[in-house]
Protein backbone atom coordinates (compact mmCIF):
# COMPACT_ATOMS: atom_id res chain seq x y z
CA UNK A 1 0.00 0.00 0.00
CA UNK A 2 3.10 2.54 1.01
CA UNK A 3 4.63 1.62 -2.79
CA UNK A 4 1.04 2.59 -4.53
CA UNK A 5 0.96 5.92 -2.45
CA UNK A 6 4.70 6.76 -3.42
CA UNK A 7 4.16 5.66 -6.56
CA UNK A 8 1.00 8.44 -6.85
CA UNK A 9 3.05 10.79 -5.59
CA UNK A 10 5.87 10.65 -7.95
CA UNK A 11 3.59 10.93 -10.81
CA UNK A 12 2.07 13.61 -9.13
CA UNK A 13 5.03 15.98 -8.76
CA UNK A 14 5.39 15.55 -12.58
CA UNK A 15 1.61 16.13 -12.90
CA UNK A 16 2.40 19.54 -11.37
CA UNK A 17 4.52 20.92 -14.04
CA UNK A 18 1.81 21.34 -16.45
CA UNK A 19 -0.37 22.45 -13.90
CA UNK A 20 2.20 25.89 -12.69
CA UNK A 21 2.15 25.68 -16.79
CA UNK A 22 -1.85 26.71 -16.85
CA UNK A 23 -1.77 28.73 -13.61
CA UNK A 24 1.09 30.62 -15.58
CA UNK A 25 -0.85 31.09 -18.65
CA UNK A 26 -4.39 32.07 -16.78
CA UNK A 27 -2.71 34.41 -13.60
CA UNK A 28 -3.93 37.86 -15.39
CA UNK A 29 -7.30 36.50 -16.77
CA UNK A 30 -10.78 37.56 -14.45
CA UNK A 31 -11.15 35.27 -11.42
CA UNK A 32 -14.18 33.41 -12.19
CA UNK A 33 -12.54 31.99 -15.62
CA UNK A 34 -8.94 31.52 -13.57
CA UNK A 35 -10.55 29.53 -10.90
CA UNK A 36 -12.68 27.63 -13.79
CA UNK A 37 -9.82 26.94 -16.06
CA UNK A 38 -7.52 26.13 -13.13
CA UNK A 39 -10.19 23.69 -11.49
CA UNK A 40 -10.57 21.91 -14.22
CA UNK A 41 -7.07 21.38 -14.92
CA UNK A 42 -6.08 20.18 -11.88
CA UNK A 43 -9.06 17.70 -11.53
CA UNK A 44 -8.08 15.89 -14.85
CA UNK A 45 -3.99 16.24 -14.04
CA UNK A 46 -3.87 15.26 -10.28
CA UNK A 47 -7.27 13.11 -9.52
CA UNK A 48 -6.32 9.33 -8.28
CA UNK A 49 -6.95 6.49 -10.72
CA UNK A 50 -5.90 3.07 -11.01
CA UNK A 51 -3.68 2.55 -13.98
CA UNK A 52 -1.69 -0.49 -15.76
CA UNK A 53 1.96 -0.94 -14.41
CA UNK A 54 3.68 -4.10 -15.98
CA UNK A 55 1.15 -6.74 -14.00
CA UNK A 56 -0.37 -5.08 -11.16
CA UNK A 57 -2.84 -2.12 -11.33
CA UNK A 58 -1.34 0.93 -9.45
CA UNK A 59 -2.65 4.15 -8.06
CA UNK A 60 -1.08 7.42 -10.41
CA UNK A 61 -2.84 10.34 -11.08
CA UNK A 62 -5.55 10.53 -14.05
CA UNK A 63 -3.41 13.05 -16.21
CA UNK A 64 -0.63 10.51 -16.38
CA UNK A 65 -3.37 8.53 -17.98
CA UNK A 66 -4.54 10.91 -20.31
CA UNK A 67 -1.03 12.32 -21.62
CA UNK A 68 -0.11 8.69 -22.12
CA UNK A 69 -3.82 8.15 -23.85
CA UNK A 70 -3.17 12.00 -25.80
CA UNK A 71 0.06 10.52 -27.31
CA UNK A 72 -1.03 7.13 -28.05
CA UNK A 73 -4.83 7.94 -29.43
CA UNK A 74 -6.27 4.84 -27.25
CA UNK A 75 -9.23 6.24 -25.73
CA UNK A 76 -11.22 3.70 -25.70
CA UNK A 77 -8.56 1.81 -23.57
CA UNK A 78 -8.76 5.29 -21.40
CA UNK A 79 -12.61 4.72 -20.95
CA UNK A 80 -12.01 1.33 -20.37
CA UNK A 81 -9.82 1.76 -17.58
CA UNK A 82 -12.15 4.24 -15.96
CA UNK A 83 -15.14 2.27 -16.20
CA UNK A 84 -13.45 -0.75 -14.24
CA UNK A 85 -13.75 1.45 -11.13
CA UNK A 86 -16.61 3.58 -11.75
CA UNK A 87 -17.85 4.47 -7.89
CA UNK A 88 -13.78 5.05 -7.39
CA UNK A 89 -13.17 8.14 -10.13
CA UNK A 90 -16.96 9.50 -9.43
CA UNK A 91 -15.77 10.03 -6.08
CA UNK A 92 -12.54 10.77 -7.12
CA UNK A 93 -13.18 13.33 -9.45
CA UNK A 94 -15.98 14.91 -7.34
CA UNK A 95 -12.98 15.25 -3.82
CA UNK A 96 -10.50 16.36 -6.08
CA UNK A 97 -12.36 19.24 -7.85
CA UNK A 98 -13.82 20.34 -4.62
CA UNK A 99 -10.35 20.28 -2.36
CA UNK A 100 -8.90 22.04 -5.81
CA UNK A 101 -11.41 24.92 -5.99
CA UNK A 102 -10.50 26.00 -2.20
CA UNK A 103 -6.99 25.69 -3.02
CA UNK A 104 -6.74 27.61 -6.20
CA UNK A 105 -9.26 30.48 -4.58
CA UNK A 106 -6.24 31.03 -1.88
CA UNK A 107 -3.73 31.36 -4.79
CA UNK A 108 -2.98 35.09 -5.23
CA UNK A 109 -5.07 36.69 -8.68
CA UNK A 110 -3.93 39.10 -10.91
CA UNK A 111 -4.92 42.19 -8.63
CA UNK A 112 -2.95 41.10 -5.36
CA UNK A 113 0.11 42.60 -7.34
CA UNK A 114 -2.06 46.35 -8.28
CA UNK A 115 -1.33 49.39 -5.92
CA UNK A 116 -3.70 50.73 -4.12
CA UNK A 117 -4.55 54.28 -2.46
CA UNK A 118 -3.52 53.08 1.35
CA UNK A 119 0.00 51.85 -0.09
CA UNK A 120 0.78 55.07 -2.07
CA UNK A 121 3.77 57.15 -0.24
């Protein structure tokens, strides 16, 4: 059980970089479509699923899955792999969109960095 959690969160650190990628990108857009675009980004790049590994099934996140499915063009191996465990990603996907939504709406938005009339010497 320690080995599938490690092995989650090694994929996960590498599921990161394209999500600083997308926070990157959206930082100076309005907050509702930041927080929307960010959301959804990190629910398909960091949510838990149970993937192929050799001959056991393993816990890595679900964008591993679906960069490996982007590159290869198997989705229906992608679908097939989340409908084995269908109760698993609906709660899944569900926990990790709502844990994501109060994380990103602490991240700091484009008007943290503007000047304001109490800061003005």
């Amino acid at each position: 059980m320690i080995f599938m959690v490690f092995f989650y969160l090694a994929f996960a650190v590498l599921m990161f970089l394209p999500l600083l990628g997308t926070w990157f990108m959206v930082r100076c857009m309005p907050d509702p479509q930041r927080s929307l675009i960010l959301v959804t980004a990190a629910t398909l790049l960091l949510t838990p699923s149970w993937g192929p590994a050799t001959i056991t099934v393993v816990l890595v996140p679900f964008g591993f899955l679906f960069i490996v499915t982007l590159f290869t063009w198997s989705w229906s191996e992608l679908a097939g792999w989340v409908s084995l465990f269908p109760l698993w990603h609906a709660i899944a996907f569900s926990a990790t969109a709502l844990i994501s939504y109060f994380v990103i709406r602490k991240l700091p938005s484009n008007k943290s960095f503007t000047a304001n009339a109490s800061g003005a010497a």
